[in-house]
C-alpha atoms as a PDB file:
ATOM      1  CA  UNK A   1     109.039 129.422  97.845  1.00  0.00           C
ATOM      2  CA  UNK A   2     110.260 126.982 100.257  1.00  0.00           C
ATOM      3  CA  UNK A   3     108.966 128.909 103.928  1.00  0.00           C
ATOM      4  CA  UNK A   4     108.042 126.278 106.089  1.00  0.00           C
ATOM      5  CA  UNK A   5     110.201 123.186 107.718  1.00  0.00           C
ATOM      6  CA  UNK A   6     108.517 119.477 108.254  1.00  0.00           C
ATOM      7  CA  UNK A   7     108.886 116.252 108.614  1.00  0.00           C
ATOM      8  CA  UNK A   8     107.103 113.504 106.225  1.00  0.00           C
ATOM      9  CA  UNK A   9     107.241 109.642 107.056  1.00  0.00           C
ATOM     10  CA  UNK A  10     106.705 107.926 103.464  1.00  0.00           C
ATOM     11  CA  UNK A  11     104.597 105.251 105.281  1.00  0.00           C
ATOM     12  CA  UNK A  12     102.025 107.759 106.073  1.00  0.00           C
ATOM     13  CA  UNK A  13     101.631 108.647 102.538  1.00  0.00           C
ATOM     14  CA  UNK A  14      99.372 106.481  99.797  1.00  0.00           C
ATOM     15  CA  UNK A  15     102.389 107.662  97.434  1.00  0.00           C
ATOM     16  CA  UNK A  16     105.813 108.253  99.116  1.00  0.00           C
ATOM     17  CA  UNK A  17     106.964 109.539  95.611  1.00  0.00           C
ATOM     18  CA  UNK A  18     105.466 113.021  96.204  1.00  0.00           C
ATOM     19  CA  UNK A  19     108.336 113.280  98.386  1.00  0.00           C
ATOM     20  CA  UNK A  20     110.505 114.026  95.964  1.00  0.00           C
ATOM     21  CA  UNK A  21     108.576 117.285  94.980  1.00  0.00           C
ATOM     22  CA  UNK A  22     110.040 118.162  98.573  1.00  0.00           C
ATOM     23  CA  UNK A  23     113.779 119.610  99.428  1.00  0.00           C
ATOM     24  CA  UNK A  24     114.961 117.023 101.658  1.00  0.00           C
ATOM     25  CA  UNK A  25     117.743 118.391 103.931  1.00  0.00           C
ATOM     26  CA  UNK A  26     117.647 115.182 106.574  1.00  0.00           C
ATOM     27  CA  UNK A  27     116.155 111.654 106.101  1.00  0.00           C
ATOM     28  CA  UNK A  28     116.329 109.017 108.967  1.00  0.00           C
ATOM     29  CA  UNK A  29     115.475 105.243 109.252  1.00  0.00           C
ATOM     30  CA  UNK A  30     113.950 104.043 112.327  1.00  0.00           C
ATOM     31  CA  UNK A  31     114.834 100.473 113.781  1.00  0.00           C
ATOM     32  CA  UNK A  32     111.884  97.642 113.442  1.00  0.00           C
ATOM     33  CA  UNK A  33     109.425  97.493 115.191  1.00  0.00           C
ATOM     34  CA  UNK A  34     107.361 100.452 114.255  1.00  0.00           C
ATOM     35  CA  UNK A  35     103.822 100.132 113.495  1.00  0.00           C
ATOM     36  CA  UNK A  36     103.315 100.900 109.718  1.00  0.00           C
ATOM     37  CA  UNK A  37      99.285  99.712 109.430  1.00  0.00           C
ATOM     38  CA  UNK A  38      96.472  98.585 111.480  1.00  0.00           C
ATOM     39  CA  UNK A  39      96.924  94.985 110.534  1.00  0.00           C
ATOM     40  CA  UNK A  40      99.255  94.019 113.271  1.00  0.00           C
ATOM     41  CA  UNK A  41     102.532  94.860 110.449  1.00  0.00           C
ATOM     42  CA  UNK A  42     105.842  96.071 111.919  1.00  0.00           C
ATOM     43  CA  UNK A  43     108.518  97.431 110.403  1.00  0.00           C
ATOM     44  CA  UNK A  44     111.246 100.521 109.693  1.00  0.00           C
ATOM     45  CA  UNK A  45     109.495 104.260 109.533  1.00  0.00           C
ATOM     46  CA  UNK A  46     111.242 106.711 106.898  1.00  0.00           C
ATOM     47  CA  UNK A  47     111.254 110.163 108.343  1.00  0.00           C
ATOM     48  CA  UNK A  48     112.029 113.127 105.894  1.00  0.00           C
ATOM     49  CA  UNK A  49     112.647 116.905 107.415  1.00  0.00           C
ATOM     50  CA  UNK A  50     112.057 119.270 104.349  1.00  0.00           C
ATOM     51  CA  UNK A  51     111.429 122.580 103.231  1.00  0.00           C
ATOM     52  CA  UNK A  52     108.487 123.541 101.511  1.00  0.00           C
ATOM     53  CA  UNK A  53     105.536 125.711 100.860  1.00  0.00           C
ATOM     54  CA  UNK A  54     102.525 126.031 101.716  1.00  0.00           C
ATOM     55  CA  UNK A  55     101.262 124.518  98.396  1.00  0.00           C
ATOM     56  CA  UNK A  56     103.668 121.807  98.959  1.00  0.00           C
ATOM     57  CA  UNK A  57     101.745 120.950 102.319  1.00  0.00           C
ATOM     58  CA  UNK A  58      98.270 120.959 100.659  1.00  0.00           C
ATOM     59  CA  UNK A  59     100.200 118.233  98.131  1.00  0.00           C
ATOM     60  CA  UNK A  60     101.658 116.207 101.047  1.00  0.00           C
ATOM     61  CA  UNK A  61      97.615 116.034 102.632  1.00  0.00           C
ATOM     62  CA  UNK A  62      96.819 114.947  99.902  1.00  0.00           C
ATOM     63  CA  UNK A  63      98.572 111.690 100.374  1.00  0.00           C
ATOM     64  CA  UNK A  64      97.872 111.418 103.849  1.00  0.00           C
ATOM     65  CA  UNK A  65      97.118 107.534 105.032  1.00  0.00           C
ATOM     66  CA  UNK A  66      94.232 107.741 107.701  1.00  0.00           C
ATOM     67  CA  UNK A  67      95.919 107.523 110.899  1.00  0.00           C
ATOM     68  CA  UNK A  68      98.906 108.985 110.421  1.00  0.00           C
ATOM     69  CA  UNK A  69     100.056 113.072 109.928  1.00  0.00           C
ATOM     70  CA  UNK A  70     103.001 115.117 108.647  1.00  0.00           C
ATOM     71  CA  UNK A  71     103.780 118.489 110.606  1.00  0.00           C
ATOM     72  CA  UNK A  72     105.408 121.263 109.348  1.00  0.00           C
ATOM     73  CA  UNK A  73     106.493 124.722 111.510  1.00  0.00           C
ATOM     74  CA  UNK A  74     107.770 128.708 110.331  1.00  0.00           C
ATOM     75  CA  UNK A  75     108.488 130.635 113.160  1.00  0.00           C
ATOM     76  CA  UNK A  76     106.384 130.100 115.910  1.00  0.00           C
ATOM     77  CA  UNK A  77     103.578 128.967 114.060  1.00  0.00           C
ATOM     78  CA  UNK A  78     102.688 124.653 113.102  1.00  0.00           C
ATOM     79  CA  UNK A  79     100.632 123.161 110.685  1.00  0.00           C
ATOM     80  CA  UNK A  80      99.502 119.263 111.221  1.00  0.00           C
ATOM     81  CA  UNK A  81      97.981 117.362 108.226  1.00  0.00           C
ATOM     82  CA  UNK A  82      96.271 114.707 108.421  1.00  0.00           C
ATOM     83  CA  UNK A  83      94.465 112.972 105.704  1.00  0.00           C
ATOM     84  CA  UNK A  84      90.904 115.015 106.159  1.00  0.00           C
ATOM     85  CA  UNK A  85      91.855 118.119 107.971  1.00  0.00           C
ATOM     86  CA  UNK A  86      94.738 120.518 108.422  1.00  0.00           C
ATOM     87  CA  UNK A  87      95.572 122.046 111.941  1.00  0.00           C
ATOM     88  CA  UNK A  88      97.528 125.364 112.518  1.00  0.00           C
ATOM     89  CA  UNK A  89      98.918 125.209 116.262  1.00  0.00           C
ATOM     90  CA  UNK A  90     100.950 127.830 117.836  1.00  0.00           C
ATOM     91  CA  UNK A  91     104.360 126.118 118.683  1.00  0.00           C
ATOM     92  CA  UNK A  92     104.814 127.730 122.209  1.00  0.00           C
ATOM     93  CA  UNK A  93     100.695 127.858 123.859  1.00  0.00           C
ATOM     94  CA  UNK A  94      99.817 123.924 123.576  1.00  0.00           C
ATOM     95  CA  UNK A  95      96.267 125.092 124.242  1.00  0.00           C
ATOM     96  CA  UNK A  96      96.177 125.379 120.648  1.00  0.00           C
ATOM     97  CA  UNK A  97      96.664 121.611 120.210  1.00  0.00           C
ATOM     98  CA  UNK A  98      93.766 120.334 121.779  1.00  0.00           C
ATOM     99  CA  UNK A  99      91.900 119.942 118.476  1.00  0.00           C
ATOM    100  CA  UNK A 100      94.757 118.404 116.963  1.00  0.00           C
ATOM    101  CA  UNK A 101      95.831 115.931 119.245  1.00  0.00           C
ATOM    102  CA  UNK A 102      92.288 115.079 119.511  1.00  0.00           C
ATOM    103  CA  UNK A 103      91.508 114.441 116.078  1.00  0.00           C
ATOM    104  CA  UNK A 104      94.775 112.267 115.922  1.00  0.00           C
ATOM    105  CA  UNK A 105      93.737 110.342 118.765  1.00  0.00           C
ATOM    106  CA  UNK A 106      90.377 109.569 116.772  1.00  0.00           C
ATOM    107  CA  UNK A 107      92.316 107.807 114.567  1.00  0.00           C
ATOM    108  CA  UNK A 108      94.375 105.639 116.064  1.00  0.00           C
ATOM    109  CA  UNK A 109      97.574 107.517 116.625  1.00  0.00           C
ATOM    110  CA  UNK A 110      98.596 106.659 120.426  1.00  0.00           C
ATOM    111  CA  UNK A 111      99.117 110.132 122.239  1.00  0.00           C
ATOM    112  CA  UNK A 112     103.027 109.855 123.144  1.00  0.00           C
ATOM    113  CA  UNK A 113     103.045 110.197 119.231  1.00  0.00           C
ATOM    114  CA  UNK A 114     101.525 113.590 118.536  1.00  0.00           C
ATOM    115  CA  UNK A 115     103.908 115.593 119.766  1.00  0.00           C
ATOM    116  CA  UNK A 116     104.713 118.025 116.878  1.00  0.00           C
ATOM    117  CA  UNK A 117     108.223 118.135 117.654  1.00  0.00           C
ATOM    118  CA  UNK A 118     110.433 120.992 115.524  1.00  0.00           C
ATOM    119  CA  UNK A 119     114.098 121.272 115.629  1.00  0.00           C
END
């Protein structure tokens, strides 16, 4: 049952492949430039919006690379992976990300990019 909406960026994930378990209904390329490890390497991010279940989350974490995240949303509820724990945020009280943003900042991710955004 594909419930929830996301988006994926296959350099986050130890095996971009598991993307294709995913309906992908928008894929987009960023310019260079983008940080894609913590060696000082720059490049292009590749940014999938799916559908997918719940189960299909758990798979994506999974794959997580430490210090990055996928984030998925259904109604007004989010859910932010990372590689070691799972966040559920409500989309509209960003009280409720706190702990996520936190934990993102922890590893490495520079706050300007956990924003969750949904579309």
């Amino acid at each position: 049952m594909t419930e929830f909406r996301g988006v994926v960026i296959a350099e986050g994930l130890d095996d971009p492949t598991v993307i294709n378990e995913l309906s992908v209904y928008k894929a987009e390329i960023t310019k260079d430039g983008m940080a894609i490890d913590y060696e000082g390497h720059f490049g292009r991010w590749h940014a999938y919006y799916v559908r997918c279940s719940k189960d299909d989350i758990n798979q994506v974490q999974s794959h997580m690379r430490k210090g990055w995240y996928a984030h998925f949303w259904k109604g007004d509820k989010i859910i932010v992976v990372f590689n070691d724990l799972q966040f559920e945020l409500a989309r509209d009280d960003r009280s409720t990300w706190r702990d996520a943003v936190a934990h993102g900042i922890s590893q490495g991710i520079p706050r300007d990019e956990l924003d969750f955004s949904t579309d």
